[in-house]
C-alpha atoms as a PDB file:
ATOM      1  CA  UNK A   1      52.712  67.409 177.314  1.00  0.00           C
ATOM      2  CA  UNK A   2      50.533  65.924 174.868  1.00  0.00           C
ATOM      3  CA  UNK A   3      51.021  66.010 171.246  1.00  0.00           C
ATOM      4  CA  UNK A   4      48.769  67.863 168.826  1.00  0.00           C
ATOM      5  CA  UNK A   5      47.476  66.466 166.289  1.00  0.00           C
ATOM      6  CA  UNK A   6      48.709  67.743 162.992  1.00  0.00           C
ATOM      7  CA  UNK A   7      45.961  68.305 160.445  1.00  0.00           C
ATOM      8  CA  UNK A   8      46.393  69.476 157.090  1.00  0.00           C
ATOM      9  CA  UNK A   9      44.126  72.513 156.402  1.00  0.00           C
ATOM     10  CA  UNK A  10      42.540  73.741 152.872  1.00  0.00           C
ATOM     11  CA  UNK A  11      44.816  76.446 152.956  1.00  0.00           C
ATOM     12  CA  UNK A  12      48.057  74.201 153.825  1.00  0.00           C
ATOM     13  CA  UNK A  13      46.865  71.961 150.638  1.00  0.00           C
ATOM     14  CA  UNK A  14      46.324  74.710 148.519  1.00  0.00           C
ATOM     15  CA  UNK A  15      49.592  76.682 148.892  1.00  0.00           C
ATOM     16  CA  UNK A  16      51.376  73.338 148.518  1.00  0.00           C
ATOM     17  CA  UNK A  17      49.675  72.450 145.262  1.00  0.00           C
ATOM     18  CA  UNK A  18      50.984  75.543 143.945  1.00  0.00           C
ATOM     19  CA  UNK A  19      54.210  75.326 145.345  1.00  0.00           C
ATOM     20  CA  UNK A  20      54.841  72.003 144.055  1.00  0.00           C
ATOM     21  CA  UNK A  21      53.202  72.996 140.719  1.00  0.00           C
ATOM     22  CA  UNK A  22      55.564  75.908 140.165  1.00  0.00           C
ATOM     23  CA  UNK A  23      58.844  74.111 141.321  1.00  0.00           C
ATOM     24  CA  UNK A  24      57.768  71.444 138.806  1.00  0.00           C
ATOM     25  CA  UNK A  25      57.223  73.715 135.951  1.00  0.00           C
ATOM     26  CA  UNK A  26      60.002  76.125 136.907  1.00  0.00           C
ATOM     27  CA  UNK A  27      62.610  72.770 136.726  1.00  0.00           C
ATOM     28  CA  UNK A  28      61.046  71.456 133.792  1.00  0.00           C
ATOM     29  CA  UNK A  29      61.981  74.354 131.618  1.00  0.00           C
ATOM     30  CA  UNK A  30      65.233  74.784 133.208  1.00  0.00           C
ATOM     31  CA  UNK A  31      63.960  78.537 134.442  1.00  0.00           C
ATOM     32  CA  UNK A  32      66.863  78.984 137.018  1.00  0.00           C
ATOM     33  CA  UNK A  33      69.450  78.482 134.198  1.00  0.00           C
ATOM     34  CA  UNK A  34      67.627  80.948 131.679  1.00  0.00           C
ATOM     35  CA  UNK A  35      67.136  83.519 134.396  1.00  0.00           C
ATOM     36  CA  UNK A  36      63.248  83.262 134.494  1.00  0.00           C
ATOM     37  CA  UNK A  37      60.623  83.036 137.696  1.00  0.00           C
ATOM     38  CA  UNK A  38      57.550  81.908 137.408  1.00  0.00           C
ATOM     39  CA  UNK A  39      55.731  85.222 136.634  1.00  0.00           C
ATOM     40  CA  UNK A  40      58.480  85.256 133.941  1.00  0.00           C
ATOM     41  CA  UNK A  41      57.065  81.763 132.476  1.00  0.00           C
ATOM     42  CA  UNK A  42      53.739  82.982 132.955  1.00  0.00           C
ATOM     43  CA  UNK A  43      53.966  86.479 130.969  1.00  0.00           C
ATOM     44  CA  UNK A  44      55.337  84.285 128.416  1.00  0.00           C
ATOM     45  CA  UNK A  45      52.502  81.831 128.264  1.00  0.00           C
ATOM     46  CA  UNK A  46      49.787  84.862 128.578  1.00  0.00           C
ATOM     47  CA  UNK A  47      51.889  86.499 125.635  1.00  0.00           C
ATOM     48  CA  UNK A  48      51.596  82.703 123.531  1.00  0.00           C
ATOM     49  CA  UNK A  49      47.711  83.155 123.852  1.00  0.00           C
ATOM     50  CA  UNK A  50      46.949  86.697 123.161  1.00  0.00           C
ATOM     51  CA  UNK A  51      45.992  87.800 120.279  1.00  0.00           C
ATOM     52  CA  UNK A  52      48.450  89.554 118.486  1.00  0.00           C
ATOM     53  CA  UNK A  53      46.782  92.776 118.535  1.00  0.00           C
ATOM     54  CA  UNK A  54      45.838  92.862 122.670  1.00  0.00           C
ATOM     55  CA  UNK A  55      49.594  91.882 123.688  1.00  0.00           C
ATOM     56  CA  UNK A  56      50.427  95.132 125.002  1.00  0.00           C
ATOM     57  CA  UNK A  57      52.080  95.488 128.860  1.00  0.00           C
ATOM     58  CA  UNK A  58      48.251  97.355 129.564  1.00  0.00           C
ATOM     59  CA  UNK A  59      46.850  94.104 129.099  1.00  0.00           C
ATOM     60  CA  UNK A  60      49.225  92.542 130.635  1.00  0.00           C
ATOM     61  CA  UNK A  61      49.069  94.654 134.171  1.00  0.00           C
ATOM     62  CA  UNK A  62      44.612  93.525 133.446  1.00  0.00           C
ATOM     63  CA  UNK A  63      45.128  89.977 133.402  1.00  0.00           C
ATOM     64  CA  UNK A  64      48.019  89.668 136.271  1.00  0.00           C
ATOM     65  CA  UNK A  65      47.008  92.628 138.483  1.00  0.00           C
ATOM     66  CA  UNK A  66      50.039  94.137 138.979  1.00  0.00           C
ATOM     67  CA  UNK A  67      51.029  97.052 138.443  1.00  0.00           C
ATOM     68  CA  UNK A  68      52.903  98.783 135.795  1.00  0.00           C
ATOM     69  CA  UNK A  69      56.359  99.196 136.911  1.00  0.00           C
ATOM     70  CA  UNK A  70      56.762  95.250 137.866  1.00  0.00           C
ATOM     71  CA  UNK A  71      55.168  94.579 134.441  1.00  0.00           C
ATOM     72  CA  UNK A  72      57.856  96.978 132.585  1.00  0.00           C
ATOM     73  CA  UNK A  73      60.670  94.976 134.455  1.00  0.00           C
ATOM     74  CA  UNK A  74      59.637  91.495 133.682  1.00  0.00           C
ATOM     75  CA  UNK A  75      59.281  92.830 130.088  1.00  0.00           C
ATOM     76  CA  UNK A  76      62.399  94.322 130.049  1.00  0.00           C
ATOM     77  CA  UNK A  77      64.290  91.202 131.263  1.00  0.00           C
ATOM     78  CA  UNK A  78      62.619  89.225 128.728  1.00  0.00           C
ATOM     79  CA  UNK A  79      63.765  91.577 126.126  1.00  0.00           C
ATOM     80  CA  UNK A  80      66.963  91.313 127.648  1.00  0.00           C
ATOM     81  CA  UNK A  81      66.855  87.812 127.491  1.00  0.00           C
ATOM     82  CA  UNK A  82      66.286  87.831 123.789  1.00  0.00           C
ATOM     83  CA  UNK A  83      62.128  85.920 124.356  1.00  0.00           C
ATOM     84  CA  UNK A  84      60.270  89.381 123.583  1.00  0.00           C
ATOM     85  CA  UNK A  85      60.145  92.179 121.412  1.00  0.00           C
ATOM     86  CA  UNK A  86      58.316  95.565 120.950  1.00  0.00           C
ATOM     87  CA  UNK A  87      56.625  96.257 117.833  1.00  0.00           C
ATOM     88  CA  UNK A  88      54.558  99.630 116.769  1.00  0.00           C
ATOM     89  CA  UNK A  89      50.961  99.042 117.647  1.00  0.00           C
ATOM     90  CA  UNK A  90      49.584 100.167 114.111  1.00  0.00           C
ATOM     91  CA  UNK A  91      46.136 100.625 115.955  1.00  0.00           C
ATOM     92  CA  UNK A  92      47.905 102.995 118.631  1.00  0.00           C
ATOM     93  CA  UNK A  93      50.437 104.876 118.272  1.00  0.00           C
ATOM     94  CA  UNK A  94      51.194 105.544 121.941  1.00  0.00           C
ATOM     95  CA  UNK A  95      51.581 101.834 122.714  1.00  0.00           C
ATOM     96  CA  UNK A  96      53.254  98.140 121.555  1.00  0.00           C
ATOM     97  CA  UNK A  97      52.558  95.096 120.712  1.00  0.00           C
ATOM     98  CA  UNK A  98      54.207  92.764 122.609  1.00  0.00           C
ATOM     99  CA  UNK A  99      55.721  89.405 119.899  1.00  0.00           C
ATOM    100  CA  UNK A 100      57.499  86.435 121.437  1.00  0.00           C
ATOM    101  CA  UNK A 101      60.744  85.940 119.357  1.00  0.00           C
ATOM    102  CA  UNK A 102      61.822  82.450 118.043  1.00  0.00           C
ATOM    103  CA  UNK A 103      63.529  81.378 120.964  1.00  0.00           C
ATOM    104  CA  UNK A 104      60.314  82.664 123.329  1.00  0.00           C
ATOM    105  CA  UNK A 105      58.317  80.474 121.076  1.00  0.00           C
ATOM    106  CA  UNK A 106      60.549  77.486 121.783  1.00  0.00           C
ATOM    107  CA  UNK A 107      60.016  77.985 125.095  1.00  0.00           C
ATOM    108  CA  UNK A 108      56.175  78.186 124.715  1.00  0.00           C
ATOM    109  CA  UNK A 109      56.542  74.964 123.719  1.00  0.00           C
ATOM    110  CA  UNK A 110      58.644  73.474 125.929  1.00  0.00           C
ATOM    111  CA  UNK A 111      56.383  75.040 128.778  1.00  0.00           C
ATOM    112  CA  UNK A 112      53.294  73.409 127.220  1.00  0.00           C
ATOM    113  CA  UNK A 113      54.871  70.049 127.071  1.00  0.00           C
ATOM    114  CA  UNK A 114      55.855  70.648 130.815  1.00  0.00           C
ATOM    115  CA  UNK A 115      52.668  71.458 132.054  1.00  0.00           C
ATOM    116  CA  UNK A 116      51.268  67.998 130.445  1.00  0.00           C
ATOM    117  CA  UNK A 117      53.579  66.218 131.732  1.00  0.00           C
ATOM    118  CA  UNK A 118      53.279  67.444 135.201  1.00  0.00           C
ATOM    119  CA  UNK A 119      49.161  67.570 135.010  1.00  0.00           C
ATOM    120  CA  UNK A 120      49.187  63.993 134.163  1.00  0.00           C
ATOM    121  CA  UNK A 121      51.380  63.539 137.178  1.00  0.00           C
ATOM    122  CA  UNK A 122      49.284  65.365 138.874  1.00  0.00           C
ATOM    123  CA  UNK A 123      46.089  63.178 138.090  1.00  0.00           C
ATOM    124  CA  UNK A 124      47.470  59.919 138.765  1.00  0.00           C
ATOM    125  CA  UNK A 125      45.301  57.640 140.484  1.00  0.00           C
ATOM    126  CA  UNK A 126      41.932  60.472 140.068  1.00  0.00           C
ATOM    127  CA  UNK A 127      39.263  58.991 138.668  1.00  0.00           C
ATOM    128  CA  UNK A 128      37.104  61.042 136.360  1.00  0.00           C
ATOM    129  CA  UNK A 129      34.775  61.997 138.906  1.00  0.00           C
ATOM    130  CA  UNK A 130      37.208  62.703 141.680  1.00  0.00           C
ATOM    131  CA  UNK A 131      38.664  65.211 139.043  1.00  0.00           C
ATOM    132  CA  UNK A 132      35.452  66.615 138.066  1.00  0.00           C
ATOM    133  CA  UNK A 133      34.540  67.281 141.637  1.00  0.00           C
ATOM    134  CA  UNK A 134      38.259  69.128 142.410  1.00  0.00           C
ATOM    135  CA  UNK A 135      36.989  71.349 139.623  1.00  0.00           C
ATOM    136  CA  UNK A 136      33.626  71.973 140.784  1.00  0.00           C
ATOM    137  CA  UNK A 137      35.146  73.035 144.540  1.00  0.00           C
ATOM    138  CA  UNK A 138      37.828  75.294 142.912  1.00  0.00           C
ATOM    139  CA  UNK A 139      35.859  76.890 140.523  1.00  0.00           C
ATOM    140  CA  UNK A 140      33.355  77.840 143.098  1.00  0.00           C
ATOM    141  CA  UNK A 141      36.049  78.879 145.799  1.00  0.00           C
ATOM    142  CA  UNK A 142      37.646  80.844 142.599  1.00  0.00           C
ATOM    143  CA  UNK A 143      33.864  82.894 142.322  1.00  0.00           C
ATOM    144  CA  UNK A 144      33.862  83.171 146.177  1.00  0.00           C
ATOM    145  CA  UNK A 145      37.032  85.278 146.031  1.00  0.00           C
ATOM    146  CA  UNK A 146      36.140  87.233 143.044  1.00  0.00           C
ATOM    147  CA  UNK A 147      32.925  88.673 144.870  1.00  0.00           C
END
């Protein structure tokens, strides 16, 4: 029987990039011990670069595309775990604004640090152009999809 040839496809490459990239962050911030996944780390990092008055869960089911009840769940675990809080929306009255505590801004931090750590990592070894190029091919595979 001969042996097939095992080729790595864009789509293998891809998945595994973001695999790896998540496990790295996820570890990095010690997620498994705090409870959090990695749409928890990423609500939080969304909620870092809002502005205060568009940090609602609305916005939040926008920019992640998911709907509302899995929004109100991750929100309500990071409530639970002490990173969020509600606040009265003084702009609307039938929503809230959406404020990382002290300890959620800790871990905005510590998540930022992460994610430069692990995107020099990352880049090891890619030149400038090589890195340009990466971004050039994404970006337009990014529009593709969005069509």
């Amino acid at each position: 029987m001969a042996r097939m040839k095992k080729e790595t496809g864009i789509q293998e490459s891809l998945m595994g990039l973001i695999h790896q990239y998540k496990k790295n962050i996820r570890h990095a911030v010690n997620a498994r011990e705090l409870g959090l996944t990695g749409m928890h780390v990423r609500v939080i990092n969304i909620l870092a670069r809002l502005p205060k008055s568009e940090a609602t869960a609305n916005e939040l089911v926008k920019l992640l595309g998911r709907d509302k009840a899995q929004i109100a769940r991750l929100l309500k675990e990071l409530i639970f775990n002490g990173l969020v809080t509600k606040q009265e929306n003084p702009l609307d009255k039938r929503s809230q604004l959406l404020v990382l505590t002290e300890q959620g801004k800790q871990l905005t931090q510590t998540i930022k640090q992460a994610e430069q750590q692990i995107l020099a990592q990352m880049q090891a070894g890619l030149t400038p152009e090589e890195l340009s190029l990466f971004n050039q091919i994404t970006l337009k595979m990014m529009n593709n999809l969005n069509r």
